[in-house]
Protein backbone atom coordinates (compact mmCIF):
# COMPACT_ATOMS: atom_id res chain seq x y z
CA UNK A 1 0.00 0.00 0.00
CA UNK A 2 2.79 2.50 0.70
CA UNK A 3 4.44 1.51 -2.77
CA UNK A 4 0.30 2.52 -4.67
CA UNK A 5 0.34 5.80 -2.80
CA UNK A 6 3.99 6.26 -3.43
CA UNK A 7 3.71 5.90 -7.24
CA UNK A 8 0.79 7.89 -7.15
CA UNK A 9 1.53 10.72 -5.06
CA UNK A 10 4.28 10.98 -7.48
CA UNK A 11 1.72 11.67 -10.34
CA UNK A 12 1.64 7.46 -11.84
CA UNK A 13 -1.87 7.13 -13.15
CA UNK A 14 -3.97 4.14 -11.80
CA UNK A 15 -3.50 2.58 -15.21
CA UNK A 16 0.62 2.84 -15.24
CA UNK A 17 0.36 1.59 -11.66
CA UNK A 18 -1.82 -0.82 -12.31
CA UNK A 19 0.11 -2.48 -15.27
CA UNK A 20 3.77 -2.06 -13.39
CA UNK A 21 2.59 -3.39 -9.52
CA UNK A 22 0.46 -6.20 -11.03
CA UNK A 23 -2.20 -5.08 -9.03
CA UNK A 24 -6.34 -4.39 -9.86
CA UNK A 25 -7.01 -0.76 -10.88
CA UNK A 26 -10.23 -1.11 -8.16
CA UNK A 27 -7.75 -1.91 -5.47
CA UNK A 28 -5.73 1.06 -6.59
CA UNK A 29 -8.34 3.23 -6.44
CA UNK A 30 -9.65 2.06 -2.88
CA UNK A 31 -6.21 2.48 -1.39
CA UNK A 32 -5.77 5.89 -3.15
CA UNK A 33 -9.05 7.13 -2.00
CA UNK A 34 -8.77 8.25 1.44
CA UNK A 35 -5.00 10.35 0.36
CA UNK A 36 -7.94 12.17 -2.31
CA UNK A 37 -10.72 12.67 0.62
CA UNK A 38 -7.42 14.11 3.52
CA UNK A 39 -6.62 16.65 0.47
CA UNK A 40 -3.82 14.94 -0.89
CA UNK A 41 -2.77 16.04 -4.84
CA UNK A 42 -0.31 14.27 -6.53
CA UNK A 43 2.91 15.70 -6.54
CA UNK A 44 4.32 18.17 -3.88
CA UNK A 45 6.90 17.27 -0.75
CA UNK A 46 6.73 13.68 -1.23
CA UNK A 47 6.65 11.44 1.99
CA UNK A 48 9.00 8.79 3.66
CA UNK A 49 7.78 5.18 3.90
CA UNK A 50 7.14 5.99 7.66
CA UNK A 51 4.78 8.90 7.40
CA UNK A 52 2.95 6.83 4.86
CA UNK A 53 2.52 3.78 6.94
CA UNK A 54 1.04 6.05 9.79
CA UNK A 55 -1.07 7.74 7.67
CA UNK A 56 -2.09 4.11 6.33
CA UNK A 57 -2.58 3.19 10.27
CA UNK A 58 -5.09 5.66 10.40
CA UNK A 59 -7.04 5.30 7.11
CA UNK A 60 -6.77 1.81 7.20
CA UNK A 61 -6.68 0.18 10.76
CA UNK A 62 -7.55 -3.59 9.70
CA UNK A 63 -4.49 -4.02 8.05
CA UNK A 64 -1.95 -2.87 11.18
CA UNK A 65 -4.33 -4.51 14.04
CA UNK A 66 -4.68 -8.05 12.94
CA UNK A 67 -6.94 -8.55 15.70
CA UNK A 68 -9.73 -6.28 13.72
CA UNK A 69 -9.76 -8.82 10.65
CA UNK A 70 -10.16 -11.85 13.14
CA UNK A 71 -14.07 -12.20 13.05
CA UNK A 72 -13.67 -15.47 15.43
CA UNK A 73 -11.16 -13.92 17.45
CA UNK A 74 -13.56 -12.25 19.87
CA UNK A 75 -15.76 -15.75 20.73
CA UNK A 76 -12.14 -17.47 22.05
CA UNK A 77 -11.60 -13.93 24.07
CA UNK A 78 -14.44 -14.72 26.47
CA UNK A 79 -12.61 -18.05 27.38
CA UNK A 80 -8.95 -16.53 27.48
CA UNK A 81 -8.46 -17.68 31.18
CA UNK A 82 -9.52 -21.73 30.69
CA UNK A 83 -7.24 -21.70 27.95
CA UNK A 84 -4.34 -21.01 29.42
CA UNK A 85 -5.16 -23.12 32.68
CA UNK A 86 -5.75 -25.89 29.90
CA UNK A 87 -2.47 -25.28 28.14
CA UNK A 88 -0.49 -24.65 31.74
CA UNK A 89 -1.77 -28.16 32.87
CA UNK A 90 -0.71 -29.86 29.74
CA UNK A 91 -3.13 -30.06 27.39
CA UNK A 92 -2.89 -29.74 23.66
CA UNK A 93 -4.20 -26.97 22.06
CA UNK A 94 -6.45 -29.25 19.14
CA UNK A 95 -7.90 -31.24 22.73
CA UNK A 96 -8.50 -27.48 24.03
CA UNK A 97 -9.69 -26.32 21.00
CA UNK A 98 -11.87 -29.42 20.44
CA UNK A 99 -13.28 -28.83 23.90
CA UNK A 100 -13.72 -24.75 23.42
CA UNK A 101 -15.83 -26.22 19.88
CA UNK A 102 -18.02 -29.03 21.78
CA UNK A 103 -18.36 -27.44 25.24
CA UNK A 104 -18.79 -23.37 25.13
CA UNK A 105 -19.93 -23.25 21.60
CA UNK A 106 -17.12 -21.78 20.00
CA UNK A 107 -17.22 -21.50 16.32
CA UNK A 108 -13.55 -20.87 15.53
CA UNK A 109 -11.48 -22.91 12.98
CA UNK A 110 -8.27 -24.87 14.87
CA UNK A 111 -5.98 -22.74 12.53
CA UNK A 112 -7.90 -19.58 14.04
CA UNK A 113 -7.30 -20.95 17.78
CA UNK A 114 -3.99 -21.94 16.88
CA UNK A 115 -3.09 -18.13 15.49
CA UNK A 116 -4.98 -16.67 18.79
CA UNK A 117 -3.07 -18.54 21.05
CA UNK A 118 0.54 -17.25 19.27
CA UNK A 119 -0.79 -13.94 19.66
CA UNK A 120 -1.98 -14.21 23.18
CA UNK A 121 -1.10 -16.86 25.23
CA UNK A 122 2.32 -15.87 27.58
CA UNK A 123 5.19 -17.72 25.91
CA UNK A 124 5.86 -19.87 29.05
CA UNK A 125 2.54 -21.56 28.78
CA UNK A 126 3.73 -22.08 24.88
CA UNK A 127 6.98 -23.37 26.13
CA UNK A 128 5.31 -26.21 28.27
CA UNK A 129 3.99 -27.30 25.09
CA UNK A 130 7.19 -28.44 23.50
CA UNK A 131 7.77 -32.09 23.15
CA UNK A 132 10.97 -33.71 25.10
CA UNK A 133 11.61 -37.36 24.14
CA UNK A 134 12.26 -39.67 27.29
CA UNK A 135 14.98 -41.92 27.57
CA UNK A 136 14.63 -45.15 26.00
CA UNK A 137 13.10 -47.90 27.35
CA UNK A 138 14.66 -51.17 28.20
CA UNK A 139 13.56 -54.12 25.96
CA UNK A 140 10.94 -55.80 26.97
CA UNK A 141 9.81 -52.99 29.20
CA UNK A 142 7.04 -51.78 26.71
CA UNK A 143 4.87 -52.61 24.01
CA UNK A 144 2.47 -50.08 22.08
CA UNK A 145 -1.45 -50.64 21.79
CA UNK A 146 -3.58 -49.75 18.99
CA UNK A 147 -6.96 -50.50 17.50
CA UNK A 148 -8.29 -49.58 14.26
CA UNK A 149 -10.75 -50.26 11.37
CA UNK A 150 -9.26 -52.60 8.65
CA UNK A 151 -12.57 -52.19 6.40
CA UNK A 152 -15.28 -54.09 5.31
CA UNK A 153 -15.61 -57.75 4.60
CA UNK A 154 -18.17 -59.92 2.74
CA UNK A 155 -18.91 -63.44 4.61
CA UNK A 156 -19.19 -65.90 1.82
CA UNK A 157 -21.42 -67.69 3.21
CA UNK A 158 -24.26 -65.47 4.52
CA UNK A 159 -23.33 -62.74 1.93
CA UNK A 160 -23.42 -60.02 4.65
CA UNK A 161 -21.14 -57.11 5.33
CA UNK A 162 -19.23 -57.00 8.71
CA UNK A 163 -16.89 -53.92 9.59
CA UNK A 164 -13.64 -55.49 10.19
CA UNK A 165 -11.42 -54.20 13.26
CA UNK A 166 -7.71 -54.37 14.21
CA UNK A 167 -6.28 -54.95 17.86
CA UNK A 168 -2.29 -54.37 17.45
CA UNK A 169 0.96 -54.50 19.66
CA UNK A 170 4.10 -53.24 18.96
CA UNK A 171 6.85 -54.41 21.02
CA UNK A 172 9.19 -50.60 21.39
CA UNK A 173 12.12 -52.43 21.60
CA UNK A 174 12.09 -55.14 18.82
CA UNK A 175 9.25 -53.57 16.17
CA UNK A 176 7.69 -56.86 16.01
CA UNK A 177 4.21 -56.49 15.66
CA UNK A 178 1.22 -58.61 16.78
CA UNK A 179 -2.39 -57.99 14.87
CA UNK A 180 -5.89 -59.57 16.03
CA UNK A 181 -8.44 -58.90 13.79
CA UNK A 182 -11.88 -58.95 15.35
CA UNK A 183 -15.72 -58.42 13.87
């Protein structure tokens, strides 16, 4: 924006600028508009880059206050505090998120919560976030459990359908893997 009003407060016209920034003559015009309605001419003492971007501050608020152009942003406000006791006692921001969605009736998208909480929650609640791996485990100390749907499967005999599910162990030591399926 400070390059349109640049180019044009050095007397471009919104065709020139148009063609040379690659951008839509509308847009020009919209971002042109308010330097027209404050009195602006083309031409003149021209302005830094700073004085623009205050004067685009003011004219144009939205686009230095991020927190203007999130529509959603105000619904996860109202539950700032249970997020971060959420987050400080461990819990992932999706589960939080999920729980904001099902619970209070929030109708944010997880990419929306995600970008609140960078804005607003306290780094050190962030931090406790982070991942650290634990040591490894001796072998034969552990083994991973899983379930899961394999899919559907015809019985030949009785023709009917029956939803086919996994049961799985992993030993963490070995990788040897033990699968039960199960109707």
């Amino acid at each position: 924006i400070t390059e349109i009003l640049t180019h044009w407060h050095a007397g471009r016209s919104i065709n020139e600028m148009s063609l040379s920034l690659g951008v839509d003559r509308k847009t020009i015009r919209k971002y042109v508009q308010p330097a027209i309605a404050a009195g602006m001419k083309p031409g003149g003492k021209s302005l830094s880059p700073n004085e623009w971007n205050e004067l685009i501050g003011r004219w144009f608020p939205e686009l230095t206050n991020t927190r203007l152009r999130q529509i959603t942003w105000p619904q996860i406000d109202k539950h700032a505090d249970y997020i971060q006791e959420q987050l400080a006692a461990g819990v992932h921001q999706s589960t939080v998120w999920q729980r904001l969605r099902d619970e209070h009736g929030v109708e944010a998208s997880v990419a929306s919560f995600r970008r609140w909480v960078a804005a607003t929650v306290p780094e050190e609640t962030r931090r406790a976030q982070v991942t650290v791996l634990r040591d490894e485990v001796p072998a034969g100390e552990e083994a991973q459990i899983d379930y899961g749907l394999l899919g559907t499967w015809v019985d030949p005999k009785t023709g009917k359908r029956h939803r086919v599910w996994a049961f799985a162990i992993v030993l963490a030591c070995s990788r040897h893997v033990f699968v039960q399926p199960t109707l």
